[in-house]
C-alpha atoms as a PDB file:
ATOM      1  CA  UNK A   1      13.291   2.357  10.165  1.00  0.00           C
ATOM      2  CA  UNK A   2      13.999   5.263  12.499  1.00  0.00           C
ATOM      3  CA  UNK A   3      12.151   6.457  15.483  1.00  0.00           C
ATOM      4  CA  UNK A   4       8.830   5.397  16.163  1.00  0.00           C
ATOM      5  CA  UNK A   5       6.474   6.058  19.035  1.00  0.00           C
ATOM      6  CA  UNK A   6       4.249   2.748  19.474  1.00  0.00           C
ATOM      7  CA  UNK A   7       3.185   3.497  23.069  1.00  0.00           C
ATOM      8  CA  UNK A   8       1.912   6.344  25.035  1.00  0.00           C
ATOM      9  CA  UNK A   9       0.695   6.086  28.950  1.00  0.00           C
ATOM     10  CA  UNK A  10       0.081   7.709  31.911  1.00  0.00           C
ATOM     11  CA  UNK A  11       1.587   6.905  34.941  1.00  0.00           C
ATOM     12  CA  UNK A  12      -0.124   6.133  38.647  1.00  0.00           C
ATOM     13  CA  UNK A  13       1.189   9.843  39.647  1.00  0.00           C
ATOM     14  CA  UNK A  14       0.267  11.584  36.849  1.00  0.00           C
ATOM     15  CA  UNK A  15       3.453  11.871  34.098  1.00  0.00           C
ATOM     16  CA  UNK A  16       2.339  11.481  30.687  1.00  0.00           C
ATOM     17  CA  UNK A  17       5.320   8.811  29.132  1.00  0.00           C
ATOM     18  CA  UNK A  18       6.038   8.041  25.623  1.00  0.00           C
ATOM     19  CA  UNK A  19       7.993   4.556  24.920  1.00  0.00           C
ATOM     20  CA  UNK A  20      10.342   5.211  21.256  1.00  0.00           C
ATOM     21  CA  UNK A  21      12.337   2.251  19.458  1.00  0.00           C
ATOM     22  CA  UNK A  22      14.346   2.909  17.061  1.00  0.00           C
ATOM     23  CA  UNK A  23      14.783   0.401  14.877  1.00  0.00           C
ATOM     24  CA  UNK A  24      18.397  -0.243  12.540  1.00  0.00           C
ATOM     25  CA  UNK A  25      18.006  -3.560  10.456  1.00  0.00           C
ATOM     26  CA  UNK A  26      21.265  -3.837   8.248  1.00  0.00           C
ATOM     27  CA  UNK A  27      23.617  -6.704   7.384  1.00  0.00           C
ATOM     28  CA  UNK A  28      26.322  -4.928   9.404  1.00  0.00           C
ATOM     29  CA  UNK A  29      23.693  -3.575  12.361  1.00  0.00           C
ATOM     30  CA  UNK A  30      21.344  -5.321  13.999  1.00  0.00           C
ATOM     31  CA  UNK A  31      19.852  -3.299  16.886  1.00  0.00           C
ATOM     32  CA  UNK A  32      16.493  -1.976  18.339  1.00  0.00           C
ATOM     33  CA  UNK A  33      17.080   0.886  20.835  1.00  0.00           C
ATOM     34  CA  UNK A  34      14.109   1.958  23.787  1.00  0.00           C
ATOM     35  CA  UNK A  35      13.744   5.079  25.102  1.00  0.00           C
ATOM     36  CA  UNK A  36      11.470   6.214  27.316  1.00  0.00           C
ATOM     37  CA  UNK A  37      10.322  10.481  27.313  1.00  0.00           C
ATOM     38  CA  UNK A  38       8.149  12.003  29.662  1.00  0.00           C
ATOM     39  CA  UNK A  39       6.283  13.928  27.874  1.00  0.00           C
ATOM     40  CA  UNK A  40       4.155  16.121  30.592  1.00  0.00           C
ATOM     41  CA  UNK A  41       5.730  15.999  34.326  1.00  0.00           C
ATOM     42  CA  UNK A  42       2.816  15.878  37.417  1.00  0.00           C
ATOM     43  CA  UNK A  43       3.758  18.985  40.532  1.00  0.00           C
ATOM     44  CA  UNK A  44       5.951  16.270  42.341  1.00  0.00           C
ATOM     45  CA  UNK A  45       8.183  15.449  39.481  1.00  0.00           C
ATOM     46  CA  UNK A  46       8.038  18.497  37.915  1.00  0.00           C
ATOM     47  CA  UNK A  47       9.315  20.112  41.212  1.00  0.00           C
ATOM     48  CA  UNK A  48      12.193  17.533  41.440  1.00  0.00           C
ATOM     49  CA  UNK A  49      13.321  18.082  37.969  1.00  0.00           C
ATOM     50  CA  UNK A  50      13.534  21.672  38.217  1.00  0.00           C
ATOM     51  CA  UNK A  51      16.055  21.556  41.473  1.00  0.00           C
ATOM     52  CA  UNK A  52      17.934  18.759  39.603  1.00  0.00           C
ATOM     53  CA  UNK A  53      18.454  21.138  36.542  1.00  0.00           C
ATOM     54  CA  UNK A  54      19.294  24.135  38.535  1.00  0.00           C
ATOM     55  CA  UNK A  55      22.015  22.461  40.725  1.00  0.00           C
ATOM     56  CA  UNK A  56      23.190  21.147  36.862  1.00  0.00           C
ATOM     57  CA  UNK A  57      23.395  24.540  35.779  1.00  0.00           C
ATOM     58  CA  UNK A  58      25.114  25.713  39.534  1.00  0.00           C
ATOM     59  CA  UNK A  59      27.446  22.823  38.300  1.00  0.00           C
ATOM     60  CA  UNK A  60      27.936  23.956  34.813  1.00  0.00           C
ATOM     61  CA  UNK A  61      28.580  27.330  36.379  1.00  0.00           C
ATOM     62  CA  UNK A  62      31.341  26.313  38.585  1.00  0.00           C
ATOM     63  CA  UNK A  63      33.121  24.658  36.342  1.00  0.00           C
ATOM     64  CA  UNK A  64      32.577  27.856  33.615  1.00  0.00           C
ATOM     65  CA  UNK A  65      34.252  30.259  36.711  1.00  0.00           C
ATOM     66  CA  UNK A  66      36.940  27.763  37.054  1.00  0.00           C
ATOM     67  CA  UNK A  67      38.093  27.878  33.635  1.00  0.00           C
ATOM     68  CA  UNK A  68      37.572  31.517  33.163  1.00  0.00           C
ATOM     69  CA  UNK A  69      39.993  32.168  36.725  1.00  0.00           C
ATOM     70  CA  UNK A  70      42.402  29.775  35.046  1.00  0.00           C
ATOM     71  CA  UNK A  71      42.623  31.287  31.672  1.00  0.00           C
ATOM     72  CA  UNK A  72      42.963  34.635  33.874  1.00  0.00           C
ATOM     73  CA  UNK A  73      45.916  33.556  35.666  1.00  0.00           C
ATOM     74  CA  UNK A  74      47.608  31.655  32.013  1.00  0.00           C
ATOM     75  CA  UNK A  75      47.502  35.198  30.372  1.00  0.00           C
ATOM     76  CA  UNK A  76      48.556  37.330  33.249  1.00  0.00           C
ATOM     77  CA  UNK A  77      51.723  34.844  33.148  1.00  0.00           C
ATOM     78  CA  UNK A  78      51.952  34.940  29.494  1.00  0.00           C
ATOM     79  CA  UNK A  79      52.012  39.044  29.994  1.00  0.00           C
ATOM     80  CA  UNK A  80      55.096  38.698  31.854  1.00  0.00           C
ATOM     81  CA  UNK A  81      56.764  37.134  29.330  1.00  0.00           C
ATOM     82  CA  UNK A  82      55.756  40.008  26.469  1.00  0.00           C
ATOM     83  CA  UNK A  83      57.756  42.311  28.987  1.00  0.00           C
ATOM     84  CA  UNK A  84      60.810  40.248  28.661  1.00  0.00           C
ATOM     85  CA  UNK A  85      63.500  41.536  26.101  1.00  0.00           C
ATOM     86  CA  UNK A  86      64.244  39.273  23.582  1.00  0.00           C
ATOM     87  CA  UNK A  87      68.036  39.157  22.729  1.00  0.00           C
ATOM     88  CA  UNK A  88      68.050  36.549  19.829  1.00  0.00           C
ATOM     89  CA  UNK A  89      66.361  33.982  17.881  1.00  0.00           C
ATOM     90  CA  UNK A  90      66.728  30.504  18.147  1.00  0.00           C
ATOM     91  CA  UNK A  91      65.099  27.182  16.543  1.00  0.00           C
ATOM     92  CA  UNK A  92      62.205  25.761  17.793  1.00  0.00           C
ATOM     93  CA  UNK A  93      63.887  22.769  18.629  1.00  0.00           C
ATOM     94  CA  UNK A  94      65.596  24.615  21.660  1.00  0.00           C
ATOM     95  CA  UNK A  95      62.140  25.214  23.053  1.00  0.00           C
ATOM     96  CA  UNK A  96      60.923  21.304  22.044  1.00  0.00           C
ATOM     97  CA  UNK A  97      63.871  20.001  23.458  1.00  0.00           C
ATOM     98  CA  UNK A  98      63.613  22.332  26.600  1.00  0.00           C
ATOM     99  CA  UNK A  99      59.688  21.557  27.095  1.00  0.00           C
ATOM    100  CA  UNK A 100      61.024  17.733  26.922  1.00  0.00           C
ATOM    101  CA  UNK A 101      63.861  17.981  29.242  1.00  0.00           C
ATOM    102  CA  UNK A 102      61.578  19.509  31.589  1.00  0.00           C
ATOM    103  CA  UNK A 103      58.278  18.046  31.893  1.00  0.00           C
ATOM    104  CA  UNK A 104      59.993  14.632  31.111  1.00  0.00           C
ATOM    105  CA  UNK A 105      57.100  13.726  28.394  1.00  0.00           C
ATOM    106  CA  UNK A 106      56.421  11.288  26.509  1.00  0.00           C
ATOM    107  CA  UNK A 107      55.272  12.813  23.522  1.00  0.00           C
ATOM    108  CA  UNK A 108      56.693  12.855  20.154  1.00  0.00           C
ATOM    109  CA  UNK A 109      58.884  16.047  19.652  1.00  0.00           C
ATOM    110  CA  UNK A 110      56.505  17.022  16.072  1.00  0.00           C
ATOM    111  CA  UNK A 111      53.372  16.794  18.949  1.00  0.00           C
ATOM    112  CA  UNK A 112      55.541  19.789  21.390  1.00  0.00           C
ATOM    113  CA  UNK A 113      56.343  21.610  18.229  1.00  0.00           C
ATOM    114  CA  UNK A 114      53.044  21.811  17.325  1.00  0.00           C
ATOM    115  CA  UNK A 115      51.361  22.823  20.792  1.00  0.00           C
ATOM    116  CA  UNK A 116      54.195  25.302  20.935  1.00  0.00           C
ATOM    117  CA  UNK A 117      53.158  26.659  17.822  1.00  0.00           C
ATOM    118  CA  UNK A 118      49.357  26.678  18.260  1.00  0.00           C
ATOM    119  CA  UNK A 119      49.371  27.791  22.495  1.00  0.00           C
ATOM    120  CA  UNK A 120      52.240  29.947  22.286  1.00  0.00           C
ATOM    121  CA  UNK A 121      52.873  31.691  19.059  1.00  0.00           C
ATOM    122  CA  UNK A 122      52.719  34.988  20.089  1.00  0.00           C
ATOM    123  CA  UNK A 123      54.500  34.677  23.834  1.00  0.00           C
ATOM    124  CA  UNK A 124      57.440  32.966  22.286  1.00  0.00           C
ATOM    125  CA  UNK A 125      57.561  35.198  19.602  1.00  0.00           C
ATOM    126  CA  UNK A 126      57.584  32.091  17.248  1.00  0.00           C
ATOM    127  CA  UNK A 127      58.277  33.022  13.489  1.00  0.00           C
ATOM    128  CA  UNK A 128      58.842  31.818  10.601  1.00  0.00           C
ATOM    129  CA  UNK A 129      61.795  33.285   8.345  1.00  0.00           C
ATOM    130  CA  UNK A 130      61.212  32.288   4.680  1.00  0.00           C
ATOM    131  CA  UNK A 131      58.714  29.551   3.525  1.00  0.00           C
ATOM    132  CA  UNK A 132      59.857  26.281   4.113  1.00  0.00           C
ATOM    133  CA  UNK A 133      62.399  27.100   6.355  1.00  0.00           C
ATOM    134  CA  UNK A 134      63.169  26.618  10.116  1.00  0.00           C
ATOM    135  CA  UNK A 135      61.026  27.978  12.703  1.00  0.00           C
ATOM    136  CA  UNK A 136      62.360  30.185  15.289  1.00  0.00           C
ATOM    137  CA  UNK A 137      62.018  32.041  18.321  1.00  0.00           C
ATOM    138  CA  UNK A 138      63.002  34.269  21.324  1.00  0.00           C
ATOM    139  CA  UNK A 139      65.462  32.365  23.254  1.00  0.00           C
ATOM    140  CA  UNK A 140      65.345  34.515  26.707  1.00  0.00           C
ATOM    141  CA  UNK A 141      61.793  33.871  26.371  1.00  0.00           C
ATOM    142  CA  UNK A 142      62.183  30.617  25.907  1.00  0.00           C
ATOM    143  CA  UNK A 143      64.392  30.157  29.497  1.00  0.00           C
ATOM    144  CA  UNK A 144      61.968  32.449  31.235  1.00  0.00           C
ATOM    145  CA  UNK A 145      59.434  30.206  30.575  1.00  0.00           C
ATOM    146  CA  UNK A 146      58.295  27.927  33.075  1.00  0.00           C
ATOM    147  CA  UNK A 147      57.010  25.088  31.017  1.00  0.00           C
ATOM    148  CA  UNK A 148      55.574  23.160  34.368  1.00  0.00           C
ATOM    149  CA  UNK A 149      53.582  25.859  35.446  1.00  0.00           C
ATOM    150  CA  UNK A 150      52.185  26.384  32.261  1.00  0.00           C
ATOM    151  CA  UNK A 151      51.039  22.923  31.747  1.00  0.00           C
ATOM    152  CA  UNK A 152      49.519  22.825  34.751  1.00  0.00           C
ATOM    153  CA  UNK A 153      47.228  25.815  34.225  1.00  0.00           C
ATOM    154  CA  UNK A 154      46.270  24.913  31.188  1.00  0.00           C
ATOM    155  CA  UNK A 155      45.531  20.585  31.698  1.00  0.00           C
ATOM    156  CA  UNK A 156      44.410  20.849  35.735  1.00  0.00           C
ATOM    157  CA  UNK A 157      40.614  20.326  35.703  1.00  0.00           C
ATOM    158  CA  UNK A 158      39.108  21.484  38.606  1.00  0.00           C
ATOM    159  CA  UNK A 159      35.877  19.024  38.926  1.00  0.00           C
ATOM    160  CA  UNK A 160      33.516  19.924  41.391  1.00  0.00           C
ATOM    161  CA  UNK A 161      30.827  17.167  42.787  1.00  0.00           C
ATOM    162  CA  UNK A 162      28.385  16.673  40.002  1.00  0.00           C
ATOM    163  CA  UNK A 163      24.975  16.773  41.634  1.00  0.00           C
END
């Protein structure tokens, strides 16, 4: 049971290669899995590998940029909104039902309360008065918001070419 290593070779170029099963023999699973791990690369491999792994990590580094220029450009927008004045408070329902009417989705109205309250507690100015009672926040805040704009910074995935 578990990983065993029945089979080490060398191959024609050089790489040193370990075969693994691992074996799971249960009345519910049934299954022998192979892998294969090179253990010790020769120059030509080794050489390949190493310009796979840094184009990976060029990759992983474009995609780290990306996110970072987007979260950038979702706070500078949610510092506009701290400069607005708020004039009153309002449910959270306003701002569920507004999200709704404007991105036209299709999720449940507890699922926009909830991202509401977790992504933008602080740039509504979301509150709660008294336990167990209604939530509420800043209503000019609320119609200065520009839900669509919003959503798309924070769900567009920029995916470069993976190498």
């Amino acid at each position: 049971m578990g990983w065993t290593c029945p089979n080490k070779y060398t191959l024609d170029c050089g790489c040193e290669c370990e075969d693994w099963e691992y074996d799971v023999d249960r009345p519910f699973m049934c299954y022998t899995d192979y892998e294969t791990r090179i253990t010790n690369r020769c120059t030509l491999h080794q050489d390949e590998h190493n310009a796979r792994m840094k184009l990976e990590e060029e990759y992983i580094e474009k995609r780290r940029q990306d996110r970072l220029k987007r979260d950038e450009a979702l706070a500078v927008y949610l510092k506009t909104l701290s400069d607005i004045e708020d004039t009153e408070l309002v449910p959270l329902q306003y701002a569920v039902d507004k999200f709704k009417q404007v991105m036209k989705n299709t999720n449940s109205k507890s699922w926009i309360h909830d991202y509401l309250r977790s992504r933008f507690h602080e740039a509504l100015m979301i509150r709660q008065r008294r336990p167990r009672c209604r939530v509420y926040c800043s209503k000019s805040k609320v119609d200065a918001m520009d839900f669509k704009h919003v959503w798309d910074l924070q769900n567009t995935q920029y995916m470069p070419t993976r190498p």
